[in-house]
C-alpha atoms as a PDB file:
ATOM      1  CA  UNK A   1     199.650 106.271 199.782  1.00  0.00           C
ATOM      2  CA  UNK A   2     202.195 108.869 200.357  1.00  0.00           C
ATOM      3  CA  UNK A   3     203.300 109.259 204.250  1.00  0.00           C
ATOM      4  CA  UNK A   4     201.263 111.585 205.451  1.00  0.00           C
ATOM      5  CA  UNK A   5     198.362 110.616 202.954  1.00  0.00           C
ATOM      6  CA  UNK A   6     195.217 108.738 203.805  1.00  0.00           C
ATOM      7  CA  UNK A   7     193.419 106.248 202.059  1.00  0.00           C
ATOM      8  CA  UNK A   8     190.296 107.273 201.537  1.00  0.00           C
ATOM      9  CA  UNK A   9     190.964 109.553 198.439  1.00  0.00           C
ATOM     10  CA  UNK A  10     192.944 106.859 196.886  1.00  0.00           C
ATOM     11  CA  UNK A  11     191.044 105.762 193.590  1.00  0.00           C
ATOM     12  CA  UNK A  12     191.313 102.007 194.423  1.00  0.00           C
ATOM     13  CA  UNK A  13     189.182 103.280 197.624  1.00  0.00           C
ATOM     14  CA  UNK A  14     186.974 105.164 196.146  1.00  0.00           C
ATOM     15  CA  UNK A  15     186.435 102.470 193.446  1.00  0.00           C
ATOM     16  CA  UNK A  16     185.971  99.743 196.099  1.00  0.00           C
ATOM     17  CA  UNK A  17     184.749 101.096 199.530  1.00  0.00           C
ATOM     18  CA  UNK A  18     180.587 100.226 198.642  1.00  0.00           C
ATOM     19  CA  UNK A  19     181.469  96.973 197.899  1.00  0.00           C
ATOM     20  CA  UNK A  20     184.355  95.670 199.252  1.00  0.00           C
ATOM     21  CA  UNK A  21     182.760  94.664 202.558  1.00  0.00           C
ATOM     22  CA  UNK A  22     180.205  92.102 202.940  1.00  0.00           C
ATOM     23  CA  UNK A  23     177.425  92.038 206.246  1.00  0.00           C
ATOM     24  CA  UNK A  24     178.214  88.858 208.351  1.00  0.00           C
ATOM     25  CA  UNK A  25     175.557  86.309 208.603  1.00  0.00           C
ATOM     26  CA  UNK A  26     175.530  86.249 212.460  1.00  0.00           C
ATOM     27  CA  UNK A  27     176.390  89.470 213.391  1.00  0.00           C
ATOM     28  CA  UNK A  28     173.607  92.370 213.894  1.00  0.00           C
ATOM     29  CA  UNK A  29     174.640  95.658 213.266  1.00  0.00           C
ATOM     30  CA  UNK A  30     172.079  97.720 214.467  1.00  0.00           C
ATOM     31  CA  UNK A  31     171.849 100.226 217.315  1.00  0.00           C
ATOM     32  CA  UNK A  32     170.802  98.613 220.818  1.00  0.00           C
ATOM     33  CA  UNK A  33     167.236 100.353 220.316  1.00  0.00           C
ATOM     34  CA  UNK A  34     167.055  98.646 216.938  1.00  0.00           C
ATOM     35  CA  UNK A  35     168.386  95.478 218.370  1.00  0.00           C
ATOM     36  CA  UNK A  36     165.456  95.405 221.199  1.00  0.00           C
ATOM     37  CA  UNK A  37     162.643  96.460 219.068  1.00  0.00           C
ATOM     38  CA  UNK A  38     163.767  93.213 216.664  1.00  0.00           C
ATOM     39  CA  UNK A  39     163.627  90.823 219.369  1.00  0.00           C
ATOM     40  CA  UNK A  40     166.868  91.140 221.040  1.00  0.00           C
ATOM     41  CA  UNK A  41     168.544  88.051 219.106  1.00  0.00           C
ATOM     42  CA  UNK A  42     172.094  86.997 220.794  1.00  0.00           C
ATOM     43  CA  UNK A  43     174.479  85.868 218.306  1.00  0.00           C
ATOM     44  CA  UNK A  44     173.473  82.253 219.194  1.00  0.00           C
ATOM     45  CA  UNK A  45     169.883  82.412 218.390  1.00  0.00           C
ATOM     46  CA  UNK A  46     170.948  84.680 215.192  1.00  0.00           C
ATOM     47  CA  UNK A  47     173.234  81.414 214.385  1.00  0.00           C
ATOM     48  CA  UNK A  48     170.684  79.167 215.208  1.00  0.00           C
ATOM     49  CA  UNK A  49     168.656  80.462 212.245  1.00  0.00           C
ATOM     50  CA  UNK A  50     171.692  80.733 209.848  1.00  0.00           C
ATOM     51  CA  UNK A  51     171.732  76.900 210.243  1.00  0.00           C
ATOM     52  CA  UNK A  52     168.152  76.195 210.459  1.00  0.00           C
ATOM     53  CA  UNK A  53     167.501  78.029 207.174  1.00  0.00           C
ATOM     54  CA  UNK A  54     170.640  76.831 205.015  1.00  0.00           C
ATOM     55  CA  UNK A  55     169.553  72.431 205.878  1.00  0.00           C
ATOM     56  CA  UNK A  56     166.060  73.731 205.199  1.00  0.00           C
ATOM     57  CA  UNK A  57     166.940  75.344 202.111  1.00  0.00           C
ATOM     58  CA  UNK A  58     169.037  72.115 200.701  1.00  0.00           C
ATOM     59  CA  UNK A  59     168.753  70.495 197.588  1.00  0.00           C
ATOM     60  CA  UNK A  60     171.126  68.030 197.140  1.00  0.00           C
ATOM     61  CA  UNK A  61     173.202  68.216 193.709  1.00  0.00           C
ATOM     62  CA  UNK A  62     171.587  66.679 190.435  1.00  0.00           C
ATOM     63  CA  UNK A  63     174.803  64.475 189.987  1.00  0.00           C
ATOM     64  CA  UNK A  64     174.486  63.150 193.601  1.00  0.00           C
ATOM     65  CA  UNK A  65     172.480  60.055 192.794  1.00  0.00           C
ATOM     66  CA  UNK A  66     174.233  58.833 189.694  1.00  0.00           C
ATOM     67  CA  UNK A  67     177.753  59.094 191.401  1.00  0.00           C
ATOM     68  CA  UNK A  68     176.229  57.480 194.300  1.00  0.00           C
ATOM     69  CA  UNK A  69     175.634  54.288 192.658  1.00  0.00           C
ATOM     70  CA  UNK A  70     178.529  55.014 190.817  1.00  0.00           C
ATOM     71  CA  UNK A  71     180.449  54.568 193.598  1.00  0.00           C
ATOM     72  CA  UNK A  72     178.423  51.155 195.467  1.00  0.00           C
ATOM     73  CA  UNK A  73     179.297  49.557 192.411  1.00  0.00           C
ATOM     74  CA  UNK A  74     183.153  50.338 192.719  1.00  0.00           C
ATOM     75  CA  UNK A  75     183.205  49.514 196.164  1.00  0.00           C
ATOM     76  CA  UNK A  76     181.427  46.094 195.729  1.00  0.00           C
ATOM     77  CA  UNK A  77     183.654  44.977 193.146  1.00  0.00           C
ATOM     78  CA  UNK A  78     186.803  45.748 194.570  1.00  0.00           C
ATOM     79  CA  UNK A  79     185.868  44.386 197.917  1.00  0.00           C
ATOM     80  CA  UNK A  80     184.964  41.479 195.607  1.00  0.00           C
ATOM     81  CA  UNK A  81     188.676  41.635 194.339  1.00  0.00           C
ATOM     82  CA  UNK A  82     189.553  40.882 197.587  1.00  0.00           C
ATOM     83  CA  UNK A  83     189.932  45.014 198.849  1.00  0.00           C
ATOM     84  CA  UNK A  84     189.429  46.666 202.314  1.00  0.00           C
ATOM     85  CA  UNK A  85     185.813  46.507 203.227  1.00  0.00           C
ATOM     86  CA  UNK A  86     184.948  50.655 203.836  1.00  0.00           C
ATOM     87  CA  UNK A  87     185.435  51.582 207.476  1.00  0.00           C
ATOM     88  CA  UNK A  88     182.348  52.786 208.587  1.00  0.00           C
END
């Protein structure tokens, strides 16, 4: 941008600006009458949900189970070898 320019006619901008921003998960946007007539959430309660929602919404990953055992075995046999027991 030139001095004296501005930004918002520059074609990166204008190629970018609808979706270059994202909406925060915690953060409400809307006007306070808005706000009130949705419950009047405080940023705690709003990340109280975030939270509450993503451990309900876990599935752990497929591989999770095979590297599991995976990994017991490797630990029993080296502490077999004579290795660190795992702090725990």
């Amino acid at each position: 941008v030139q001095p004296g320019g501005h930004f918002f006619s520059a074609s990166h901008t204008m190629a970018r600006y609808r979706t270059a921003f994202y909406e925060p998960l915690v953060a409400d946007w809307s006007n306070f009458g808005n706000w009130t007539q949705s419950g009047s959430k405080t940023a705690s309660e709003r990340a109280t949900g975030v939270w509450r929602r993503v451990l309900a919404d876990f599935a752990p990953p497929t591989s999770a189970v095979a590297t599991s055992g995976v990994l017991d075995e490797f630990i029993a046999r080296r502490t077999a070898e004579g290795g660190a027991a795992p702090v725990s």
